[in-house]
N, C-alpha and C. Protein backbone atom coordinates (compact mmCIF):
# COMPACT_ATOMS: atom_id res chain seq x y z
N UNK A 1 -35.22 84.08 45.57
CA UNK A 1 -33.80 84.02 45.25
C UNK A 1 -33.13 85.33 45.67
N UNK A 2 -31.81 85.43 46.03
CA UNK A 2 -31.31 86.52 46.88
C UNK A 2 -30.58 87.06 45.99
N UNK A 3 -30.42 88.62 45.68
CA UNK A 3 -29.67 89.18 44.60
C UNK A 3 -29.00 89.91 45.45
N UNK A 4 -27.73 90.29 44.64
CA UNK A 4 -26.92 91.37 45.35
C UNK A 4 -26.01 92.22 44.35
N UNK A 5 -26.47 93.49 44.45
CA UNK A 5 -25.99 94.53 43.13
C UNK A 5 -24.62 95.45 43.73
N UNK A 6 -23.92 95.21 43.67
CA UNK A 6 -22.84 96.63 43.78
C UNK A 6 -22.76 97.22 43.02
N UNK A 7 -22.44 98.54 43.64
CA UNK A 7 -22.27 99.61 42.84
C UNK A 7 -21.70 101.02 43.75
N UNK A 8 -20.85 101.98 42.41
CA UNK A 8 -20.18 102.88 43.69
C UNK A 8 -19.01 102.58 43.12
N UNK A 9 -18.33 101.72 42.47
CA UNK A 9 -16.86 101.79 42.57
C UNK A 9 -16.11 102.53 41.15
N UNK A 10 -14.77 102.83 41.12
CA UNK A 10 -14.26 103.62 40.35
C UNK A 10 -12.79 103.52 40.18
N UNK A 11 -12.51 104.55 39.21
CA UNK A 11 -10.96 105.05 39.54
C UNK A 11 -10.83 106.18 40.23
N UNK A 12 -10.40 106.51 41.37
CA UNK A 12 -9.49 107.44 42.33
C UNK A 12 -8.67 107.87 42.59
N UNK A 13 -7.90 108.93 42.97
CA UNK A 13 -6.93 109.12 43.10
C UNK A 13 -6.56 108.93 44.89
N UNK A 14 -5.47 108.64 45.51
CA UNK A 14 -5.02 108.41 46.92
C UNK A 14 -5.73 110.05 47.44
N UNK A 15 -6.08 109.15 48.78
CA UNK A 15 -6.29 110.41 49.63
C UNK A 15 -8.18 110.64 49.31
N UNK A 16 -8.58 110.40 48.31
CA UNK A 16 -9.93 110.61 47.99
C UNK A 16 -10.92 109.56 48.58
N UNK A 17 -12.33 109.58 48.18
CA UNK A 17 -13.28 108.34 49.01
C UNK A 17 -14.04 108.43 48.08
N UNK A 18 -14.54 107.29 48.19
CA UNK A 18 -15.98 106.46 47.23
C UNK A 18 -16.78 105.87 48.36
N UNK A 19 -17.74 106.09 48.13
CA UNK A 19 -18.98 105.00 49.06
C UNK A 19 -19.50 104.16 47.68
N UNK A 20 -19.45 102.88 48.54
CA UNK A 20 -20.11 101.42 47.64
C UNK A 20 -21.19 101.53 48.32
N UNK A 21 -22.16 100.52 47.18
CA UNK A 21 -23.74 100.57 47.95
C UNK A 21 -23.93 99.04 47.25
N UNK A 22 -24.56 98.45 48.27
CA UNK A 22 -25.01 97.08 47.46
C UNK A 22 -26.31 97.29 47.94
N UNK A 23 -27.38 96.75 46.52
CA UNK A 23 -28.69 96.80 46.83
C UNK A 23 -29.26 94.99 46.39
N UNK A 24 -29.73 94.59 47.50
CA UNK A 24 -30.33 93.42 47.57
C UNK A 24 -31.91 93.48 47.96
N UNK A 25 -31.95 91.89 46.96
CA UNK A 25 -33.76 91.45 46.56
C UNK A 25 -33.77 90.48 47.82
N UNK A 26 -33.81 90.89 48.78
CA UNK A 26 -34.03 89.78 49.99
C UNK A 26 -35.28 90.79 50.85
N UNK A 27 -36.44 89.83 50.64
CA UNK A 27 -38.01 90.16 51.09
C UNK A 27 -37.16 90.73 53.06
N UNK A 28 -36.70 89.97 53.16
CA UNK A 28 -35.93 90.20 54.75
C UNK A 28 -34.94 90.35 55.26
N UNK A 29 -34.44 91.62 54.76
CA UNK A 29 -32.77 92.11 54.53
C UNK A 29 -32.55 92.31 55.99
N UNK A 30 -33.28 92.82 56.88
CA UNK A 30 -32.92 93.09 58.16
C UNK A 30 -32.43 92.05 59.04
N UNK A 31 -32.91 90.81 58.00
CA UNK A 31 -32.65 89.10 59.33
C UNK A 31 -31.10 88.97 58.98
N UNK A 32 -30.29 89.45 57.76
CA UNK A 32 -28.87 88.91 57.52
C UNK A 32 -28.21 89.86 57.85
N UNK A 33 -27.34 89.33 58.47
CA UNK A 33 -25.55 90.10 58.65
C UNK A 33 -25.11 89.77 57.21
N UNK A 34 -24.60 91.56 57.23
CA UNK A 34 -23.73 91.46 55.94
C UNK A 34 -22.32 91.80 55.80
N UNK A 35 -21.52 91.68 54.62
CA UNK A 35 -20.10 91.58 54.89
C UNK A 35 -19.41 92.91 53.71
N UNK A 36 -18.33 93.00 53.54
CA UNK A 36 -17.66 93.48 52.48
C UNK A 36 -16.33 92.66 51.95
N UNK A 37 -16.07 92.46 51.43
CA UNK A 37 -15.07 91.78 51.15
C UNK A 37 -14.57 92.47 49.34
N UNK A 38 -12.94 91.58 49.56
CA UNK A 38 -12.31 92.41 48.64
C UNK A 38 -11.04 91.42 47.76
N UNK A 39 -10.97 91.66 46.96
CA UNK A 39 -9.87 90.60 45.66
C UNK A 39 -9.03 91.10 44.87
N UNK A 40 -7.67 91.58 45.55
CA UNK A 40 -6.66 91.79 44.87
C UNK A 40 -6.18 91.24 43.48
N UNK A 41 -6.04 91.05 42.66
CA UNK A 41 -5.29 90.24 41.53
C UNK A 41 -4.47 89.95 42.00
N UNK A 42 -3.83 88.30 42.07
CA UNK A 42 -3.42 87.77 42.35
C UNK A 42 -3.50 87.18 43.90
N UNK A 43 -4.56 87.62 44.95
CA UNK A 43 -4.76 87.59 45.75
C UNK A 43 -6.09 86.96 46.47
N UNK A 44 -6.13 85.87 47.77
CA UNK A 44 -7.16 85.53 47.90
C UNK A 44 -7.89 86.76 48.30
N UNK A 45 -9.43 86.40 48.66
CA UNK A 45 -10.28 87.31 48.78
C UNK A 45 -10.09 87.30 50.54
N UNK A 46 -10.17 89.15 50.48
CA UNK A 46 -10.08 89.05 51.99
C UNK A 46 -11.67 89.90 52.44
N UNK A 47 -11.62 89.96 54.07
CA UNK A 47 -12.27 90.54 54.68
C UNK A 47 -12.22 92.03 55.07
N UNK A 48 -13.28 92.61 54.75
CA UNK A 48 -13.05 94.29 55.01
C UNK A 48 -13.91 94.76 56.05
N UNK A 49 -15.15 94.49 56.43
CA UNK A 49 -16.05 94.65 57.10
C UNK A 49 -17.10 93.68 57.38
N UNK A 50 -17.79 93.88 58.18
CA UNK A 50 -19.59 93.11 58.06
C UNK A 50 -20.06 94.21 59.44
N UNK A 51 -21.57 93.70 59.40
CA UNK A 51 -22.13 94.74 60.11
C UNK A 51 -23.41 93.16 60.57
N UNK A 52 -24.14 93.97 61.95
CA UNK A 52 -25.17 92.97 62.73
C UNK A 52 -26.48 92.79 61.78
N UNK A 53 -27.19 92.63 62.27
CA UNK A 53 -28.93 92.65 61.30
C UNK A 53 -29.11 94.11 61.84
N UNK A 54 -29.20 94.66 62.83
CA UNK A 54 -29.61 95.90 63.35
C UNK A 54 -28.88 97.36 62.55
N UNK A 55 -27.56 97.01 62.56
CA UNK A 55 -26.35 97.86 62.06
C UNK A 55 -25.51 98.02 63.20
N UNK A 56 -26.12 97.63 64.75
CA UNK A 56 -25.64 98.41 65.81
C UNK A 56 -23.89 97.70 66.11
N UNK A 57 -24.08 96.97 65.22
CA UNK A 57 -22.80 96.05 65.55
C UNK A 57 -21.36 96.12 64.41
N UNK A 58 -20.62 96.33 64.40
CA UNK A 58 -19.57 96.48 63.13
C UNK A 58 -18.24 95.61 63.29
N UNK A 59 -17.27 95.34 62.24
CA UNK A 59 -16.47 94.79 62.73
C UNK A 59 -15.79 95.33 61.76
N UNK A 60 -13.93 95.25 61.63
CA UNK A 60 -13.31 95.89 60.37
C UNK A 60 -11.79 95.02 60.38
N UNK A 61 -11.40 94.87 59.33
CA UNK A 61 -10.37 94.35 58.79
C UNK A 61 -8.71 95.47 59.72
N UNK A 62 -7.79 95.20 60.30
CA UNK A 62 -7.09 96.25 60.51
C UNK A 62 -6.23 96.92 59.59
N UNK A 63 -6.47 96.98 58.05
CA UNK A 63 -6.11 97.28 57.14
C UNK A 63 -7.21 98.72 56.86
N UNK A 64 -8.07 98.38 56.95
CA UNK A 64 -9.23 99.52 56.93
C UNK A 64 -10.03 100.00 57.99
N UNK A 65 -9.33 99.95 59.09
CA UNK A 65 -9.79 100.48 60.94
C UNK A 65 -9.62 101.83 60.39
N UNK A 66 -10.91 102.69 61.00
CA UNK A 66 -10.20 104.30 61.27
C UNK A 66 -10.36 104.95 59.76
N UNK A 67 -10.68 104.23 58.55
CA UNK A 67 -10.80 105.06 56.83
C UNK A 67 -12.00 104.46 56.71
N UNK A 68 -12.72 103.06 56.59
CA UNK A 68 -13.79 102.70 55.94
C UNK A 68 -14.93 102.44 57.56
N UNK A 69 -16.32 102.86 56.90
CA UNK A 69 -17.20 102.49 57.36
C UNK A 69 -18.27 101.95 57.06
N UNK A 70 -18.79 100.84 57.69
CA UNK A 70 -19.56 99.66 57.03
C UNK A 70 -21.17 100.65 57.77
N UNK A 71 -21.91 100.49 56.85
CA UNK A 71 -23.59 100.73 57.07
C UNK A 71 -24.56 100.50 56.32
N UNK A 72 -25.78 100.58 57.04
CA UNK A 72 -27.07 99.54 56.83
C UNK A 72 -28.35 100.64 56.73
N UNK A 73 -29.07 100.51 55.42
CA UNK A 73 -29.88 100.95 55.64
C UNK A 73 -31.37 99.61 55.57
N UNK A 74 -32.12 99.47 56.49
CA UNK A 74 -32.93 98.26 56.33
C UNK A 74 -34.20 98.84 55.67
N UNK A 75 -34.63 99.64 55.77
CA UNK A 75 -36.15 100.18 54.84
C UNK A 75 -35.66 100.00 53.04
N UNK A 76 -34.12 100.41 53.12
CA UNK A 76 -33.85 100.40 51.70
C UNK A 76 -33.26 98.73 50.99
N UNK A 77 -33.26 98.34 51.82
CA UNK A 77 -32.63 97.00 51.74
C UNK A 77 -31.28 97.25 50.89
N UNK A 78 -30.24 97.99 51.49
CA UNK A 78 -29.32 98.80 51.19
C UNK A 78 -27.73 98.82 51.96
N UNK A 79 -27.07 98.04 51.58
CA UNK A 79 -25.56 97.99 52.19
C UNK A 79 -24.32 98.85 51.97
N UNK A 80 -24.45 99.45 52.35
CA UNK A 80 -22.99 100.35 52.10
C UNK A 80 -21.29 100.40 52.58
N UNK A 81 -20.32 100.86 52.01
CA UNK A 81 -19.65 100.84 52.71
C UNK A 81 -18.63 102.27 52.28
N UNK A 82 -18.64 103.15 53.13
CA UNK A 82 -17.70 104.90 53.31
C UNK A 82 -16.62 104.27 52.90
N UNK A 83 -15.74 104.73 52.17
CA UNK A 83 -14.05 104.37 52.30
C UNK A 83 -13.55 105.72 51.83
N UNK A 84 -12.82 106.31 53.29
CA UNK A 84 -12.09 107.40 52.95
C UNK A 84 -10.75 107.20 53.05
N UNK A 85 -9.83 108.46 52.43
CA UNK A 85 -8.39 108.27 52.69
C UNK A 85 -7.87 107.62 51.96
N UNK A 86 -8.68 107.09 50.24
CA UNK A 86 -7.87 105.27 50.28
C UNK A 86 -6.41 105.56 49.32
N UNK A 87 -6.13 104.64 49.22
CA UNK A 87 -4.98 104.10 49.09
C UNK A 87 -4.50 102.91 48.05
N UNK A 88 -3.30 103.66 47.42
CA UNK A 88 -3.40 102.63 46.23
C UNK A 88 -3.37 101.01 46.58
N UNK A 89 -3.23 100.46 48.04
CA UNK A 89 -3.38 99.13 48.62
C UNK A 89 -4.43 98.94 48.48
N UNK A 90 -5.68 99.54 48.44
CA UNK A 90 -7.38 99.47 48.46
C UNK A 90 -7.42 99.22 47.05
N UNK A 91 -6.67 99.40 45.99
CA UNK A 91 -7.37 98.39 44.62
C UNK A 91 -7.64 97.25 44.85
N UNK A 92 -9.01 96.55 44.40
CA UNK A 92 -9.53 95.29 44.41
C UNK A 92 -10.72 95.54 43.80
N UNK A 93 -11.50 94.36 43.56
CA UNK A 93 -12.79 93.99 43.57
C UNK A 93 -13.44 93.81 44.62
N UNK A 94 -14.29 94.62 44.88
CA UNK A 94 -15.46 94.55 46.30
C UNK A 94 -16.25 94.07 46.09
N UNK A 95 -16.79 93.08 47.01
CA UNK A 95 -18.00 92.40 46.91
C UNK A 95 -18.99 92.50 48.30
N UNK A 96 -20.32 92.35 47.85
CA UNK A 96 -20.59 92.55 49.54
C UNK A 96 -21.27 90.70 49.77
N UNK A 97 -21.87 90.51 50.15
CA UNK A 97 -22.24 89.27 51.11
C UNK A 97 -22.93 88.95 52.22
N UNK A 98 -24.06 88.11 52.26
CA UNK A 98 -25.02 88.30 52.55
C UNK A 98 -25.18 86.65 54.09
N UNK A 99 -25.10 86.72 54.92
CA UNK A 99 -25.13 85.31 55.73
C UNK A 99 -26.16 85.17 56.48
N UNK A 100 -26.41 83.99 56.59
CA UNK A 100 -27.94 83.23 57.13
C UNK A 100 -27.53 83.43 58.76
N UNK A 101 -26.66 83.69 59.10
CA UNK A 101 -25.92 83.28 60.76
C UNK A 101 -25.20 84.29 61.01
N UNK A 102 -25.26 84.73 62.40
CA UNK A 102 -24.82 85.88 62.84
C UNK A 102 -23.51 85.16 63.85
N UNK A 103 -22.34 85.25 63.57
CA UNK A 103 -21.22 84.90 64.39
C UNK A 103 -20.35 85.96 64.00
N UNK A 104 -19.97 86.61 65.03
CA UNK A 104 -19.57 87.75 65.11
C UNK A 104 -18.24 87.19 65.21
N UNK A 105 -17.13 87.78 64.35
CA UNK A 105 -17.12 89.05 63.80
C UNK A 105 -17.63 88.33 62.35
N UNK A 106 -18.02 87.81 61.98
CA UNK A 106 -18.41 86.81 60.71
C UNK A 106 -17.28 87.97 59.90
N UNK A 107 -16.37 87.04 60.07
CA UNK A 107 -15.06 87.90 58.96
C UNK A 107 -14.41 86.59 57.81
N UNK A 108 -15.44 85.60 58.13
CA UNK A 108 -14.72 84.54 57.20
C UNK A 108 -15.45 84.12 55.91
N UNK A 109 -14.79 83.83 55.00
CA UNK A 109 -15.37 83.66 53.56
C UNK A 109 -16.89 82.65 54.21
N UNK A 110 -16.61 81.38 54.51
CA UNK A 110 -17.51 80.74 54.89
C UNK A 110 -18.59 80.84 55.33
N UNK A 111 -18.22 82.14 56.20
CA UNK A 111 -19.75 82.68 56.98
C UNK A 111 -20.97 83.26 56.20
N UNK A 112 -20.63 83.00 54.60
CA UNK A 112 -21.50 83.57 53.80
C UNK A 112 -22.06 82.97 52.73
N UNK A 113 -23.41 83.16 52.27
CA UNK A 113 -24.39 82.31 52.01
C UNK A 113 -24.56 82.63 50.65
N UNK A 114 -24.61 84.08 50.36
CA UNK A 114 -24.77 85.01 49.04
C UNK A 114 -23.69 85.79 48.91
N UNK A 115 -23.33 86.08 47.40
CA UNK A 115 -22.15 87.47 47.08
C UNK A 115 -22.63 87.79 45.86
N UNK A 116 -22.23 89.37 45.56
CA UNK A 116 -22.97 89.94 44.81
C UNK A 116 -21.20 89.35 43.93
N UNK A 117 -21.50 90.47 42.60
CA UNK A 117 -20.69 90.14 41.52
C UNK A 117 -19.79 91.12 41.39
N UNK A 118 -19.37 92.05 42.36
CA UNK A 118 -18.51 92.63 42.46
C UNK A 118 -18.35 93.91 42.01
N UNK A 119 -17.47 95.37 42.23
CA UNK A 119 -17.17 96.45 41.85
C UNK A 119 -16.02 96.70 42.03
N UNK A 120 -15.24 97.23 40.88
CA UNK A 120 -13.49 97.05 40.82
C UNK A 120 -13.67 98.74 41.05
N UNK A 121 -12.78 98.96 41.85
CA UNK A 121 -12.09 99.79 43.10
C UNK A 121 -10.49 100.10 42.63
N UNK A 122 -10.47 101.06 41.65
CA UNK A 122 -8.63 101.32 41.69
C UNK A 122 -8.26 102.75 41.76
N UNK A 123 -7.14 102.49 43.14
CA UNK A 123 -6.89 103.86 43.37
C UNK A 123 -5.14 104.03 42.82
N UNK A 124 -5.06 105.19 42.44
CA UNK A 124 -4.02 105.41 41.95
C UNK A 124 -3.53 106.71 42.59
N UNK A 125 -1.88 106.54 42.40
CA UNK A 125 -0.71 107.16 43.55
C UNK A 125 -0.33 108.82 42.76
């Protein structure tokens, strides 16, 4: 069964950074592309990142181009994601997400198989 833990998130102030880390129970973390994703209140859940099985591959939301960076550690079976610069628009719930299928830019809810349970993210102005 596939677990997925976040962790890393907080209250902030603008201009500051947090790195999220999701740690997953998958015997073969290196075979899934993984995602980040994020849930405003009142808002559907959007797309922030995902990354290849390798890491060599990235993709990013243009809301978070150029501040957040998505990375992979595979020995640790370990997902992360840098977010600098942020911004009181970056409050949400982060989740990361885990997919059986690699379709690049896999930026869609659908493309995903597993989600962890989330880390609330609020930055303040």
């Amino acid at each position: 069964q596939v677990q997925l833990v976040e962790s890393g998130g907080g209250l902030v102030q603008a201009g500051t950074s947090l790195r999220l880390s999701c740690a997953a129970s998958i015997r073969t973390f290196r075979n899934y592309p993984m995602g980040w994703f994020r849930q405003a209140p009142g808002r559907e859940r959007e797309f922030v990142a995902s990354i290849s099985r390798s890491g060599g591959s990235t993709y990013y939301s243009d809301s978070v181009k150029g501040r957040f960076t998505i990375s992979r550690d595979n020995a640790k079976n370990t997902l992360y994601l840098q977010m600098n610069s942020l911004k009181p628009e970056d409050t949400a719930v982060y989740y990361c997400a885990a997919s059986r299928v690699y379709s690049p830019p896999n930026s869609r809810y659908g493309d995903y198989d597993y989600w962890g349970q989330g880390t609330q993210v609020t930055v303040s102005s």
